[in-house]
N, C-alpha and C. Protein backbone atom coordinates (compact mmCIF):
# COMPACT_ATOMS: atom_id res chain seq x y z
N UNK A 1 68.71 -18.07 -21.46
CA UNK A 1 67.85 -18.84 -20.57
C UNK A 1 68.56 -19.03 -19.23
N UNK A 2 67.94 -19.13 -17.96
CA UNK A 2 68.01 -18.94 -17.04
C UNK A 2 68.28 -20.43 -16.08
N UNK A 3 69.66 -20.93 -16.22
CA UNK A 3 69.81 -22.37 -16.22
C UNK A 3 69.73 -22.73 -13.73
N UNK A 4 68.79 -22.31 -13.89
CA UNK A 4 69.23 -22.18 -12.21
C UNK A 4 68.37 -23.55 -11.47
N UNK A 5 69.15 -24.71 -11.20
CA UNK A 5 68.93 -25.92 -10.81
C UNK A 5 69.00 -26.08 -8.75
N UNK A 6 68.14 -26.41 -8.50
CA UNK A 6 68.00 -27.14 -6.79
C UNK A 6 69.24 -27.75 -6.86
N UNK A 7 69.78 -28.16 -5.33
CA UNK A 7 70.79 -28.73 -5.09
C UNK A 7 70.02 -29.55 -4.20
N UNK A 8 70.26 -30.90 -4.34
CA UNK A 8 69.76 -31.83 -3.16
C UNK A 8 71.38 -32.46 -2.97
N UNK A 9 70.60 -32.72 -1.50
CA UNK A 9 71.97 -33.67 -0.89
C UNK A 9 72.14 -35.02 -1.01
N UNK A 10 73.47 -35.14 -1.12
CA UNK A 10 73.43 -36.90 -1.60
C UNK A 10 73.53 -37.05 0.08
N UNK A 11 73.87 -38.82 0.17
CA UNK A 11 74.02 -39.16 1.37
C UNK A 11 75.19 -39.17 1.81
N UNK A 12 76.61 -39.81 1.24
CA UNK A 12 77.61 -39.03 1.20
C UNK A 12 78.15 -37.72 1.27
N UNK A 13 77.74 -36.69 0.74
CA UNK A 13 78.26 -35.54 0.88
C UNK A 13 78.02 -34.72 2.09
N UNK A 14 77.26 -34.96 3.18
CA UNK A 14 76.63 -34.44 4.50
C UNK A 14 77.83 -34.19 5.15
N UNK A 15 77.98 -32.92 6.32
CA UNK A 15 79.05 -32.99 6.72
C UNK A 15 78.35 -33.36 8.54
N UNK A 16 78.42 -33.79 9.33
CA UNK A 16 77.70 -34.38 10.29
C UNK A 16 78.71 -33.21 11.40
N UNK A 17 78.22 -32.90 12.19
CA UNK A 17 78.20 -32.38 13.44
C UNK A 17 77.88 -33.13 14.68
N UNK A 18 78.93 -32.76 16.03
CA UNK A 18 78.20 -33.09 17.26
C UNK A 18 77.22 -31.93 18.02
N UNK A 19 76.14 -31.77 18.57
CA UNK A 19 75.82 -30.80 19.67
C UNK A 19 75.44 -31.67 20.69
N UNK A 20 75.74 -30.83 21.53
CA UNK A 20 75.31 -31.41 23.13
C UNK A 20 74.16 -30.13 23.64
N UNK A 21 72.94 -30.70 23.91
CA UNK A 21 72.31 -29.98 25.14
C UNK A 21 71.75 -30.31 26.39
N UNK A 22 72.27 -29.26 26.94
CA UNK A 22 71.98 -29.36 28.59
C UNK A 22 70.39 -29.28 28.36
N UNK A 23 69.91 -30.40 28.84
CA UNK A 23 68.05 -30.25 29.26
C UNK A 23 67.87 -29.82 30.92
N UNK A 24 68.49 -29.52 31.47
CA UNK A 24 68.69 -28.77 32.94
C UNK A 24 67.54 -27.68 33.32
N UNK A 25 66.50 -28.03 33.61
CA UNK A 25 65.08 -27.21 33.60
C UNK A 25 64.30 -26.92 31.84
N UNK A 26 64.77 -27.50 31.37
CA UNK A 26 64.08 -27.10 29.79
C UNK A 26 62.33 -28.26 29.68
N UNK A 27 61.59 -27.43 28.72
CA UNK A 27 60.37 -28.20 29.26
C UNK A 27 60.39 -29.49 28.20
N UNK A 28 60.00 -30.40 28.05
CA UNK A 28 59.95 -31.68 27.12
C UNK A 28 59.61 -31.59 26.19
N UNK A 29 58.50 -30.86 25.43
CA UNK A 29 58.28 -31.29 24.15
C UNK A 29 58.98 -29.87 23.43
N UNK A 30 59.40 -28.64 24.09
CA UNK A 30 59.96 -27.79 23.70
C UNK A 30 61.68 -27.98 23.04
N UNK A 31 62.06 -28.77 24.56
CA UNK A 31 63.09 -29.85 24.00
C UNK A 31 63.25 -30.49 22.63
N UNK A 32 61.92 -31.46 22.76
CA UNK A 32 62.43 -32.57 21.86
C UNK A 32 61.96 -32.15 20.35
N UNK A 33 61.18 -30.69 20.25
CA UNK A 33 61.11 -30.30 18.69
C UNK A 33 62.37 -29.94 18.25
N UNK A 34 63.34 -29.12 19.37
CA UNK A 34 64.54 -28.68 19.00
C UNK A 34 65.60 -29.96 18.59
N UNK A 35 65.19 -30.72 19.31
CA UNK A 35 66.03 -32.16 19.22
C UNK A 35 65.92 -32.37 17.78
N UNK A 36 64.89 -32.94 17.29
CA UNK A 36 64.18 -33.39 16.05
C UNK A 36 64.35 -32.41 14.86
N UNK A 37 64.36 -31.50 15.45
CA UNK A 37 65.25 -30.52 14.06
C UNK A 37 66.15 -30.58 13.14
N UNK A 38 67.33 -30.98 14.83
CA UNK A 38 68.67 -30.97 14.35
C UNK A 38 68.62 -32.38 13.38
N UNK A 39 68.15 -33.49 14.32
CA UNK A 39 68.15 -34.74 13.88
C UNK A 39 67.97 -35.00 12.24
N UNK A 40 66.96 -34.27 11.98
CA UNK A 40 66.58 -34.17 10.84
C UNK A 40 67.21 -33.24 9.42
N UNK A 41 67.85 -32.07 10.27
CA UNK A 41 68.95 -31.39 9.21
C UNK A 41 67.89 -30.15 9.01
N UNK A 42 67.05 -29.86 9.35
CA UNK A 42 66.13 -29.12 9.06
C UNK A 42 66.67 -27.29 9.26
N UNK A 43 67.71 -27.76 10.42
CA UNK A 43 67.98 -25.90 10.84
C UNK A 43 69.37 -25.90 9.47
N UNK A 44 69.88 -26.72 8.08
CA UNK A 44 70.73 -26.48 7.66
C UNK A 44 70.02 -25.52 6.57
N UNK A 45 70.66 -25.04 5.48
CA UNK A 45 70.41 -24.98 4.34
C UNK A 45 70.07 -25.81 3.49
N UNK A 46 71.25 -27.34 3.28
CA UNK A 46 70.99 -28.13 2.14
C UNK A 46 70.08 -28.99 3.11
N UNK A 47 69.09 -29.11 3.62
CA UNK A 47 68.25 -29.82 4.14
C UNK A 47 67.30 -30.53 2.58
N UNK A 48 67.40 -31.71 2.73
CA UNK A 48 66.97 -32.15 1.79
C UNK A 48 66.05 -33.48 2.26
N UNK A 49 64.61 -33.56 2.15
CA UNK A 49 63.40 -34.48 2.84
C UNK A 49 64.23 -35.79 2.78
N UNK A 50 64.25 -36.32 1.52
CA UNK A 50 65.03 -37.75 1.48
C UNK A 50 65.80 -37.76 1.94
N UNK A 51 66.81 -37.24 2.62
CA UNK A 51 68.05 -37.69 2.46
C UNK A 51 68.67 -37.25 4.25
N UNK A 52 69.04 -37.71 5.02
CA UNK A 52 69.62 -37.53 6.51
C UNK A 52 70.84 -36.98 6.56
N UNK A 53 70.32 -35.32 6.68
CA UNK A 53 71.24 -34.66 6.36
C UNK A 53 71.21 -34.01 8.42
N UNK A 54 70.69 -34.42 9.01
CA UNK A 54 70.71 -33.96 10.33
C UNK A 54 72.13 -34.11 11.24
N UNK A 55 72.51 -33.73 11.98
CA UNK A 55 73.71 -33.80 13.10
C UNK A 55 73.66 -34.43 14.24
N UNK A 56 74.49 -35.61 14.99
CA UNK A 56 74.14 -36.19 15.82
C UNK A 56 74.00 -35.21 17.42
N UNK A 57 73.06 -35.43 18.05
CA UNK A 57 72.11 -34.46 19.17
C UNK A 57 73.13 -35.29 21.05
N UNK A 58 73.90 -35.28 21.41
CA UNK A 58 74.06 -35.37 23.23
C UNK A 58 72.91 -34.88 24.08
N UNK A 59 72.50 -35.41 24.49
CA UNK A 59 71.32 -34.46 25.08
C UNK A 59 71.73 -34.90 27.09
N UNK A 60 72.33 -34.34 27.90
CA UNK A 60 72.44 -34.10 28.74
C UNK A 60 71.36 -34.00 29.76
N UNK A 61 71.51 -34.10 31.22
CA UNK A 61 70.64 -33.84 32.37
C UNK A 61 69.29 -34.62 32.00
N UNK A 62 69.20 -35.32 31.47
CA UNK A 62 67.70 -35.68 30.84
C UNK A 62 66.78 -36.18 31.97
N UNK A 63 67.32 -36.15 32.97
CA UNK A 63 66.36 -36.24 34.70
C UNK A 63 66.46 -34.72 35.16
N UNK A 64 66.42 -33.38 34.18
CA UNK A 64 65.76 -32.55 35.20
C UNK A 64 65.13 -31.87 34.41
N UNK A 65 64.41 -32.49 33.22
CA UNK A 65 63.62 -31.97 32.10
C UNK A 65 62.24 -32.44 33.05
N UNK A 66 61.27 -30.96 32.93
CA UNK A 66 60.27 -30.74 33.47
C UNK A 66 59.11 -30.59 32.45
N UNK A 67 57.96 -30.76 32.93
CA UNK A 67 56.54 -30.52 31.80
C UNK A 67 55.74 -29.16 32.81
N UNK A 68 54.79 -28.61 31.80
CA UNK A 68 54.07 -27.77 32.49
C UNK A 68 52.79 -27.91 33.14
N UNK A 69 52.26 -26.99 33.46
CA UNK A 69 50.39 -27.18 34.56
C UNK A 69 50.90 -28.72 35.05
N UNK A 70 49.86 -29.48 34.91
CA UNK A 70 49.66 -30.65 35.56
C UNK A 70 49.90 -31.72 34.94
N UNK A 71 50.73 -31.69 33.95
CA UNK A 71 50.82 -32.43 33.49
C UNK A 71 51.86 -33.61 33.88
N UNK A 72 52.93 -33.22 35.06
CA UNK A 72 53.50 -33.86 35.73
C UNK A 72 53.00 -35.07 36.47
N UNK A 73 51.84 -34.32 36.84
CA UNK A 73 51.03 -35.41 37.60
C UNK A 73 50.26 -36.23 36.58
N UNK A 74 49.49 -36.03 36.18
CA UNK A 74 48.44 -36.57 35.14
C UNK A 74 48.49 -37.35 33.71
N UNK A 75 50.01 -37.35 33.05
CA UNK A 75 50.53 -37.80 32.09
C UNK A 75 50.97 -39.47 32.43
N UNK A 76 50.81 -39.78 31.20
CA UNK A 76 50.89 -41.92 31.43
C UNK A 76 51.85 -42.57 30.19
N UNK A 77 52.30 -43.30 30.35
CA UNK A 77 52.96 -43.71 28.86
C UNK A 77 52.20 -45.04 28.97
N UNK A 78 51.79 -45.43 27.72
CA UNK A 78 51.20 -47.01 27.73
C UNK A 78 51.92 -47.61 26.99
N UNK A 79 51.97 -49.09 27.38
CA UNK A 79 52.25 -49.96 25.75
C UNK A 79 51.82 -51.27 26.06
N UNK A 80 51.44 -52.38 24.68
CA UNK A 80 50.65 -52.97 24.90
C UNK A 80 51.39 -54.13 24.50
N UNK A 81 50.90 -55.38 24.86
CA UNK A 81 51.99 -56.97 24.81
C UNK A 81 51.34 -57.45 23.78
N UNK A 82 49.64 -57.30 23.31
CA UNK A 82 48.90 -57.79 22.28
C UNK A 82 48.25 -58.51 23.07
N UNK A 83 48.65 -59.29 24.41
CA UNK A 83 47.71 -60.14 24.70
C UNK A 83 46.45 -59.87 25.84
N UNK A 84 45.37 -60.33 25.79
CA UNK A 84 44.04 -60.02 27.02
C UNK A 84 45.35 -59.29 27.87
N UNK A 85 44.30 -58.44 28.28
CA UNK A 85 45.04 -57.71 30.18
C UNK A 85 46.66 -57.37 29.55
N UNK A 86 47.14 -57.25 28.60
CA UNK A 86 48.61 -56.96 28.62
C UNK A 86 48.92 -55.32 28.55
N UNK A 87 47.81 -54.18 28.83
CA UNK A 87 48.00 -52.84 28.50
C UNK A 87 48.66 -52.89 29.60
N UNK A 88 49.60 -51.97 29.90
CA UNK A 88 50.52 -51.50 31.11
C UNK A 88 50.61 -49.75 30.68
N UNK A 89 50.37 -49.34 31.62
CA UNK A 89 50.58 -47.50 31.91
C UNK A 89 51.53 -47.68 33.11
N UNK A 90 52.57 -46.39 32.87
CA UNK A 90 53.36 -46.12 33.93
C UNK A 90 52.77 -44.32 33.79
N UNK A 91 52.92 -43.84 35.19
CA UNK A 91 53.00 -42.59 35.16
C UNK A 91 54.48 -41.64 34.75
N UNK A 92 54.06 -40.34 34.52
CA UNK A 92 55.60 -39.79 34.03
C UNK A 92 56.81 -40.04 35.55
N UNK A 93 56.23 -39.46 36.43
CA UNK A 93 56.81 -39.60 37.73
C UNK A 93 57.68 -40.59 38.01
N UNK A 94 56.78 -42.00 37.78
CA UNK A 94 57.93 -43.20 37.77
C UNK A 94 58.65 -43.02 36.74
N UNK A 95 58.00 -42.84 35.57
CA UNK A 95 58.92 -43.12 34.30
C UNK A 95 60.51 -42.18 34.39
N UNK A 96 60.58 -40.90 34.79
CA UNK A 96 61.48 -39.97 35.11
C UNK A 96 62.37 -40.89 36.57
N UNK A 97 61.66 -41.81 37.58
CA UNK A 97 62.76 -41.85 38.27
C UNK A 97 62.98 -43.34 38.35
N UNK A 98 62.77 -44.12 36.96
CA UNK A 98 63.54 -45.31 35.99
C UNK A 98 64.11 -44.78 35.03
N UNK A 99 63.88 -44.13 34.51
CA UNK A 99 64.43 -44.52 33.15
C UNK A 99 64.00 -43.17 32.54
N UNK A 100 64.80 -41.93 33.35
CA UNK A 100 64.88 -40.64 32.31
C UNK A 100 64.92 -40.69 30.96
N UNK A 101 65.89 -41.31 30.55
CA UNK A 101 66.32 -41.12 28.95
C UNK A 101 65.44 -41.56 28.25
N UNK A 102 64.68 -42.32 28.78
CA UNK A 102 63.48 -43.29 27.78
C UNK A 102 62.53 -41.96 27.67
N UNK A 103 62.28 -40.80 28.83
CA UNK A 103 61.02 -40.08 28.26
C UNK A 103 61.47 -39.43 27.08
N UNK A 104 62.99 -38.81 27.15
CA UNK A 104 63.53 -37.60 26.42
C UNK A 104 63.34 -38.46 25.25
N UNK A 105 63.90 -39.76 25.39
CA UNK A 105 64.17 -40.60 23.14
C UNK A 105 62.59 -40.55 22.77
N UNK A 106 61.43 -40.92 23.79
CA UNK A 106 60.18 -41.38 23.33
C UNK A 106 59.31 -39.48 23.36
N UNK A 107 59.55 -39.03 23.44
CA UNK A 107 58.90 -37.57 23.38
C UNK A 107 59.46 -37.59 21.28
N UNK A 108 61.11 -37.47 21.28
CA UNK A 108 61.83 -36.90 20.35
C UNK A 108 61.29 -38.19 19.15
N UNK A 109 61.22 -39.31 19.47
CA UNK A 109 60.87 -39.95 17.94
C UNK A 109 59.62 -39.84 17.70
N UNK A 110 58.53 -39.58 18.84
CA UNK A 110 57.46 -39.34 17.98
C UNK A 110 57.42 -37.66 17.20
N UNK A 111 58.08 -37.39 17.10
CA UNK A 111 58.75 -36.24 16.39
C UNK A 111 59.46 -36.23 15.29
N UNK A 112 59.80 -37.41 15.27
CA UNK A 112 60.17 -38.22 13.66
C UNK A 112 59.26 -38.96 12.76
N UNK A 113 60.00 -38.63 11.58
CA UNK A 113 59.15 -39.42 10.46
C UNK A 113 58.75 -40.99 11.10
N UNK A 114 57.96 -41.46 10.58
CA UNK A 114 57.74 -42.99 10.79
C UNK A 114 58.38 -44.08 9.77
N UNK A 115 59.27 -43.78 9.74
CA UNK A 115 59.87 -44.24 8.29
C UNK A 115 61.00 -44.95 8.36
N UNK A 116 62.47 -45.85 7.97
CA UNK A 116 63.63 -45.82 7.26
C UNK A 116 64.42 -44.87 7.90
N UNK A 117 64.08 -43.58 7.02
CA UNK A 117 64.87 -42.88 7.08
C UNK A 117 64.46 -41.97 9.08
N UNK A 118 63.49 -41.68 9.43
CA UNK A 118 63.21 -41.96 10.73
C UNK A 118 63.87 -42.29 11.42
N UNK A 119 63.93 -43.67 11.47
CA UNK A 119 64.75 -44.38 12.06
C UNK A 119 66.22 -44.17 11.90
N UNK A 120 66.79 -44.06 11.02
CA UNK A 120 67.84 -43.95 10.78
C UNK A 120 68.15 -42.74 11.85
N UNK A 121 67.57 -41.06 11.62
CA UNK A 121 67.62 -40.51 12.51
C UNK A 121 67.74 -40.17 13.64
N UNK A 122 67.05 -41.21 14.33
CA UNK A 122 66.79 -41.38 15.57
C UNK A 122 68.02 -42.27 16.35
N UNK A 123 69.03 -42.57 15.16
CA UNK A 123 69.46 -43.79 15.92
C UNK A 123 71.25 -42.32 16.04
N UNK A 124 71.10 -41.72 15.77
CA UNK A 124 72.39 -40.34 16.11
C UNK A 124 71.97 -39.43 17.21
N UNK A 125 71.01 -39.83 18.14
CA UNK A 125 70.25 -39.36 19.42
C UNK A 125 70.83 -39.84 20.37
N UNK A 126 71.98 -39.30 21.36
CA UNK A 126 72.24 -40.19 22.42
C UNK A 126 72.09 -39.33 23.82
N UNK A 127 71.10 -40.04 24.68
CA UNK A 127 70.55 -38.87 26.04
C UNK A 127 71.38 -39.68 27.33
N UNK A 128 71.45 -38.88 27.94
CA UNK A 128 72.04 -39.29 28.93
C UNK A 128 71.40 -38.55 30.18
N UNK A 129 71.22 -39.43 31.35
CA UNK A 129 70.58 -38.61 32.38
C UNK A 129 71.36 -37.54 33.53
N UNK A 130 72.54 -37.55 33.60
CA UNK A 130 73.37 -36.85 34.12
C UNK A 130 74.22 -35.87 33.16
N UNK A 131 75.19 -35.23 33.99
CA UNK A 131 75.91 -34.39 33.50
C UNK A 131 77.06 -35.10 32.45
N UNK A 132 77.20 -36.27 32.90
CA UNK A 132 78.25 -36.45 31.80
C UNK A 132 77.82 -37.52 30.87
N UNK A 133 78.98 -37.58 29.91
CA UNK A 133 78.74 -38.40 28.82
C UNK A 133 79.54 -38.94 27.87
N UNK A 134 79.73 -40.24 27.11
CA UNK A 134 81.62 -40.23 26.72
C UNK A 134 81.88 -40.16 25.50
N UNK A 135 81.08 -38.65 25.14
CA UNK A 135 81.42 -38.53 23.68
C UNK A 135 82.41 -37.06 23.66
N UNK A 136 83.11 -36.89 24.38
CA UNK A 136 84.01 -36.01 24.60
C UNK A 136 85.18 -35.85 23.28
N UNK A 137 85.03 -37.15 22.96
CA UNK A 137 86.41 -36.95 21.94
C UNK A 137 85.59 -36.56 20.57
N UNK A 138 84.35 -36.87 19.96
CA UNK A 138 83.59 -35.68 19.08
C UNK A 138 83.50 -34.49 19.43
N UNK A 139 84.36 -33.85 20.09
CA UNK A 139 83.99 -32.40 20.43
C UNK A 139 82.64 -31.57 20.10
N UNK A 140 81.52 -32.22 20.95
CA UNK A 140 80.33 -31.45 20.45
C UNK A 140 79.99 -29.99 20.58
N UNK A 141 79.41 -29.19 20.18
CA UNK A 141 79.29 -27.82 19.95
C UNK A 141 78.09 -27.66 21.19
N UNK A 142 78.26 -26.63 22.22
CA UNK A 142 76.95 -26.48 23.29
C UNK A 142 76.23 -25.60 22.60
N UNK A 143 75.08 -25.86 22.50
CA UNK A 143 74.04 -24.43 22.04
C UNK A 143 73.05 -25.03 23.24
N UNK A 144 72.53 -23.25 23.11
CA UNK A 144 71.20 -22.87 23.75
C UNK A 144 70.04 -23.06 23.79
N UNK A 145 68.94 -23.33 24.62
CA UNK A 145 67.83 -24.13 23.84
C UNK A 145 66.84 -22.49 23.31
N UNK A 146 66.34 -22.58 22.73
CA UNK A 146 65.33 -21.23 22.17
C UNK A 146 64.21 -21.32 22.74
N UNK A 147 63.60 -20.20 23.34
CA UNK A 147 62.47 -20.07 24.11
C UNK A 147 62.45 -20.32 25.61
């Protein structure tokens, strides 16, 4: 008989990685699937649903990540206070020249589970809007973005 058993990953046994990517002209949601990949462990082998087997993501330049057609212009982020009149929209435009990093994290978690473990994910995401960043002493690995 043919004794051949799955291997799932515990949570302990993960071996965690740094990468850093340059978002330096890369488009946003092309970005942040690649982001959410890693996050998630998905490009490994022992990728296992339960369990956060993903690598923590540097994500660099995150003020010169661009969108396509018109969507530069025409795109809004909302959020709401709960109370009468409390909806607020910002356009991407402002949003990119406050608070880059907020588009790159808020593109990449809705790209995550909604969950625990989600969260958990999301929280080994660190963007930065310039070139540098002070995780130098994890020696992160540079890769390429695909496509």
């Amino acid at each position: 008989m043919n004794n051949k058993t799955t291997h799932y990953a515990k949570a302990g046994e993960v071996e965690r990685q740094w990468v850093l990517i340059d978002a330096d002209g890369a488009t946003l949601g092309r970005l942040a699937t690649q982001v959410a990949t890693i996050l998630r462990g998905k490009n490994k082998p022992q990728y296992t649903p339960n369990t956060d087997t993903g690598d923590f993501v540097v994500v660099i330049n995150a003020d010169k990540v661009q969108l396509t057609g018109l969507k530069a212009d025409k795109k809004q982020y909302w959020r709401y206070s709960g109370w009468l009149g409390g909806l607020k929209f910002e356009s991407f435009k402002d949003a990119m020249e406050k608070h880059p990093e907020r588009v790159v994290e808020h593109a990449v978690k809705g790209m995550l589970p909604k969950t625990t473990l989600g969260r958990q994910q999301f929280k080994k995401l660190k963007v930065y809007a310039g070139p540098e960043h002070p995780h130098a002493a994890q020696n992160p690995v540079k890769i390429e973005l695909e496509g």
